[in-house]
N, C-alpha and C. Protein backbone atom coordinates (compact mmCIF):
# COMPACT_ATOMS: atom_id res chain seq x y z
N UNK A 1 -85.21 -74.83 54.31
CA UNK A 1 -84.19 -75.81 54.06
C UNK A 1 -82.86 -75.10 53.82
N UNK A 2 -82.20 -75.96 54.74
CA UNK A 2 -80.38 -75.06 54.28
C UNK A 2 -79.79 -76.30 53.95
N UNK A 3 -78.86 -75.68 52.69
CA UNK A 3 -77.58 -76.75 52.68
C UNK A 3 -76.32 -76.12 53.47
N UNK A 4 -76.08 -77.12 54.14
CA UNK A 4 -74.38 -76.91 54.73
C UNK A 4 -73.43 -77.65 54.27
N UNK A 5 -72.17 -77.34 54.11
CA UNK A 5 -71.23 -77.96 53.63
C UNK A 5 -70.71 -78.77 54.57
N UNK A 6 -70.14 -80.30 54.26
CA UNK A 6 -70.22 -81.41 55.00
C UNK A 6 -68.83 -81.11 55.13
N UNK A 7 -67.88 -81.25 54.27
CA UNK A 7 -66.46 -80.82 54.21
C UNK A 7 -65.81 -80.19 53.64
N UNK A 8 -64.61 -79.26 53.94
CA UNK A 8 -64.56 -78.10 53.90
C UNK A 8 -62.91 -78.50 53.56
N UNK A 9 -62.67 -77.46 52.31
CA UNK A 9 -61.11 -77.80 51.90
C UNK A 9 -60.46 -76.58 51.81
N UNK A 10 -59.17 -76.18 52.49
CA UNK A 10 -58.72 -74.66 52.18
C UNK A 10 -57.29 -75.50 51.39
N UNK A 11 -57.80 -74.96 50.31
CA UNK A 11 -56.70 -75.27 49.49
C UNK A 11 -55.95 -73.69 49.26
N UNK A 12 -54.47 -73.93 48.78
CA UNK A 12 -53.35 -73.28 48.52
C UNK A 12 -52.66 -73.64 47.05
N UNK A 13 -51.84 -72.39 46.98
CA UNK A 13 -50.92 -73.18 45.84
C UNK A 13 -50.08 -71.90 45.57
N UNK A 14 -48.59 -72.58 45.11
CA UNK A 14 -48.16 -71.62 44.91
C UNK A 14 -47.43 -71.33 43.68
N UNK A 15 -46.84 -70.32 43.39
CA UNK A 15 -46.42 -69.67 41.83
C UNK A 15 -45.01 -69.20 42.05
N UNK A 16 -44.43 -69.39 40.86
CA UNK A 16 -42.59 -69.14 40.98
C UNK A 16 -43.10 -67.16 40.49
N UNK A 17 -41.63 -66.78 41.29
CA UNK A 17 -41.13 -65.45 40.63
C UNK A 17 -41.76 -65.05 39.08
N UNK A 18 -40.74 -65.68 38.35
CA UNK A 18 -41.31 -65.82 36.99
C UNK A 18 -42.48 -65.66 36.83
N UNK A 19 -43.34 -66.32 37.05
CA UNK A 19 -44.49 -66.25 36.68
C UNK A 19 -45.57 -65.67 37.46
N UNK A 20 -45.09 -65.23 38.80
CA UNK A 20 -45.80 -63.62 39.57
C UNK A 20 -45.75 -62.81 38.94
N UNK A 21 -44.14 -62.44 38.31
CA UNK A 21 -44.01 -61.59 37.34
C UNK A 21 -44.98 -61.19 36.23
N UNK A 22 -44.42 -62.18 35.25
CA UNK A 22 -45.69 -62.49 33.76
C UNK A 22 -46.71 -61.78 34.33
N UNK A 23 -47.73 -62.47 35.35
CA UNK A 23 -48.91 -62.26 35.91
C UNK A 23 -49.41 -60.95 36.42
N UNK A 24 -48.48 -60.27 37.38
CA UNK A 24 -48.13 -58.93 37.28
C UNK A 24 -48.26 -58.14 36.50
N UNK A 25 -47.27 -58.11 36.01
CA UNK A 25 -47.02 -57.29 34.49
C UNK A 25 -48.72 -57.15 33.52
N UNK A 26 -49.07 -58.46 33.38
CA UNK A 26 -50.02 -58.07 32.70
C UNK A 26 -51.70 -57.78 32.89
N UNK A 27 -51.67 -58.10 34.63
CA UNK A 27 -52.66 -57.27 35.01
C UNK A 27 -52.46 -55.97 35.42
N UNK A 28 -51.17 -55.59 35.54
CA UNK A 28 -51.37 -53.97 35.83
C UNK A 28 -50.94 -53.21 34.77
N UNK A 29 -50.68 -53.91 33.40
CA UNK A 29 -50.52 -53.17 32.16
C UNK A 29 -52.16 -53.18 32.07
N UNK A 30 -52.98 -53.72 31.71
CA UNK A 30 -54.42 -53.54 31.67
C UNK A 30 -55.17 -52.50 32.52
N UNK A 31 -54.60 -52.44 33.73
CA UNK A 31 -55.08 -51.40 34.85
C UNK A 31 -54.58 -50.16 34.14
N UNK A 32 -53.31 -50.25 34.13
CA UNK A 32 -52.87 -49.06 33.54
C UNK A 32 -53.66 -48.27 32.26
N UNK A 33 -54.03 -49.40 31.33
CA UNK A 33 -54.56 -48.63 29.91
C UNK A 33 -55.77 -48.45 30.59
N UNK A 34 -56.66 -48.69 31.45
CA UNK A 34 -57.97 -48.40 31.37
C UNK A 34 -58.01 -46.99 32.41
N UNK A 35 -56.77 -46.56 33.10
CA UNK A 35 -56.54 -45.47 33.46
C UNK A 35 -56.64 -44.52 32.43
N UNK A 36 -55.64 -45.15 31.45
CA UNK A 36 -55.11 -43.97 30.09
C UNK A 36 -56.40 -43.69 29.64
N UNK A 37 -57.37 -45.02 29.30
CA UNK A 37 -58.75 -44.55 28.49
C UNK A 37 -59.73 -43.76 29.68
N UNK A 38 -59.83 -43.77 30.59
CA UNK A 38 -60.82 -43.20 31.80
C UNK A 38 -60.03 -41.13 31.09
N UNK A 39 -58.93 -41.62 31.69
CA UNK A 39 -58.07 -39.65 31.58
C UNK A 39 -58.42 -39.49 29.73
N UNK A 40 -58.53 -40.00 29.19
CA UNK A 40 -58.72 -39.60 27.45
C UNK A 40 -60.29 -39.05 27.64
N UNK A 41 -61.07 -40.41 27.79
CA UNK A 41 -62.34 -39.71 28.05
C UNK A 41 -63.10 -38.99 28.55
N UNK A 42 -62.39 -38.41 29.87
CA UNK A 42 -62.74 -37.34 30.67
C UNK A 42 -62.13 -36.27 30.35
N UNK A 43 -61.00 -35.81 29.40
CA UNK A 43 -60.68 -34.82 28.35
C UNK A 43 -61.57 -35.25 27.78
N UNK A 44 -62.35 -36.04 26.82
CA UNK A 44 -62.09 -35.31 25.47
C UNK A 44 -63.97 -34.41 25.99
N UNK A 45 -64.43 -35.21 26.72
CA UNK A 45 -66.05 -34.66 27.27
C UNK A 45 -65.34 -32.95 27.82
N UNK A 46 -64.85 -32.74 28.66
CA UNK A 46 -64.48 -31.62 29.11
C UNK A 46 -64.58 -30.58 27.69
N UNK A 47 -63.51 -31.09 26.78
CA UNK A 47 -62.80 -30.31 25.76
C UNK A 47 -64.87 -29.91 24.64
N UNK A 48 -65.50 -30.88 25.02
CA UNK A 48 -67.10 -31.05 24.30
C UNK A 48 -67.82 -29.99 24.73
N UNK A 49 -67.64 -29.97 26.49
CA UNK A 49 -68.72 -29.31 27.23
C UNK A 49 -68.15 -27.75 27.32
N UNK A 50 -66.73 -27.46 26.89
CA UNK A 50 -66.42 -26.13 26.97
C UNK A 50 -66.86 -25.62 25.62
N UNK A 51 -66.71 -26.27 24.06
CA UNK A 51 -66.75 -26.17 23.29
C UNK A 51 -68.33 -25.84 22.96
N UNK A 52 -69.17 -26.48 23.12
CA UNK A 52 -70.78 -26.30 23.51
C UNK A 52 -70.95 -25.02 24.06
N UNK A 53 -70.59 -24.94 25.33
CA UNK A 53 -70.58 -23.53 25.94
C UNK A 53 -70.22 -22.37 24.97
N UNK A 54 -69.42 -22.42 24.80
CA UNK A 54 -68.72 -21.49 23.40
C UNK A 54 -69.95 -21.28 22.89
N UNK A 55 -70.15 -22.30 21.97
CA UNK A 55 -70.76 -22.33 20.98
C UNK A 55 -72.63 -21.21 21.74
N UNK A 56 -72.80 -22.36 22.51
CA UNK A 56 -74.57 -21.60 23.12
C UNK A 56 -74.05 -20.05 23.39
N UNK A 57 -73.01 -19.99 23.93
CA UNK A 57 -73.14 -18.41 24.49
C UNK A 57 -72.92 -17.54 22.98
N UNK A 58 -72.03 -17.93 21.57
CA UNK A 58 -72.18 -17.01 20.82
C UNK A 58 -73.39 -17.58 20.15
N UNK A 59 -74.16 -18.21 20.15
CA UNK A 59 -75.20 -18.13 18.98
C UNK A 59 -76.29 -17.18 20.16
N UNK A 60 -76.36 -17.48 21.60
CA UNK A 60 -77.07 -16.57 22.60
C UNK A 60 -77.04 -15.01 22.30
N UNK A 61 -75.62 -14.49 22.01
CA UNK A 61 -75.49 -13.27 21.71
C UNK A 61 -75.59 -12.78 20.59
N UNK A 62 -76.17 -13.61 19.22
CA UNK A 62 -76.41 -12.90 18.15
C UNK A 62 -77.74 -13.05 17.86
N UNK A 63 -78.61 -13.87 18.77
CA UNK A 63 -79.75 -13.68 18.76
C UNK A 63 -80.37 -12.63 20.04
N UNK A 64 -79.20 -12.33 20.80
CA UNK A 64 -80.25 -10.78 21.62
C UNK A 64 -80.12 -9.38 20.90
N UNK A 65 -78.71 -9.30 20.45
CA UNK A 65 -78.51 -8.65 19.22
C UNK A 65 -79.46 -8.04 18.44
């Protein structure tokens, strides 16, 4: 069994300047911060996984010691 659609509406509509704007603005301020948080969190793991390293290689060398 299929349903098909009997009638079919392409609706439109449209939006002033102004308020492309508004709309704009505050979906690509959102894009933007979740950039800022993506680049924070991929420092701060980096800044983890070097720090770890550090860390395994001197506790490595005072136990061959």
């Amino acid at each position: 069994n299929y349903i098909v659609p009997i009638l079919w509406l392409n609706e439109t509509g449209t939006i002033g300047d102004e308020k492309a704007n508004m709309f704009r603005s505050q979906v690509t301020g959102k894009i933007n911060l979740l950039g800022l948080i993506e680049m924070i969190l991929l420092s701060v793991g980096v800044v983890m996984f070097v720090a770890f390293m550090i860390s395994y290689c001197a506790c490595r060398s005072k136990t061959i010691k």
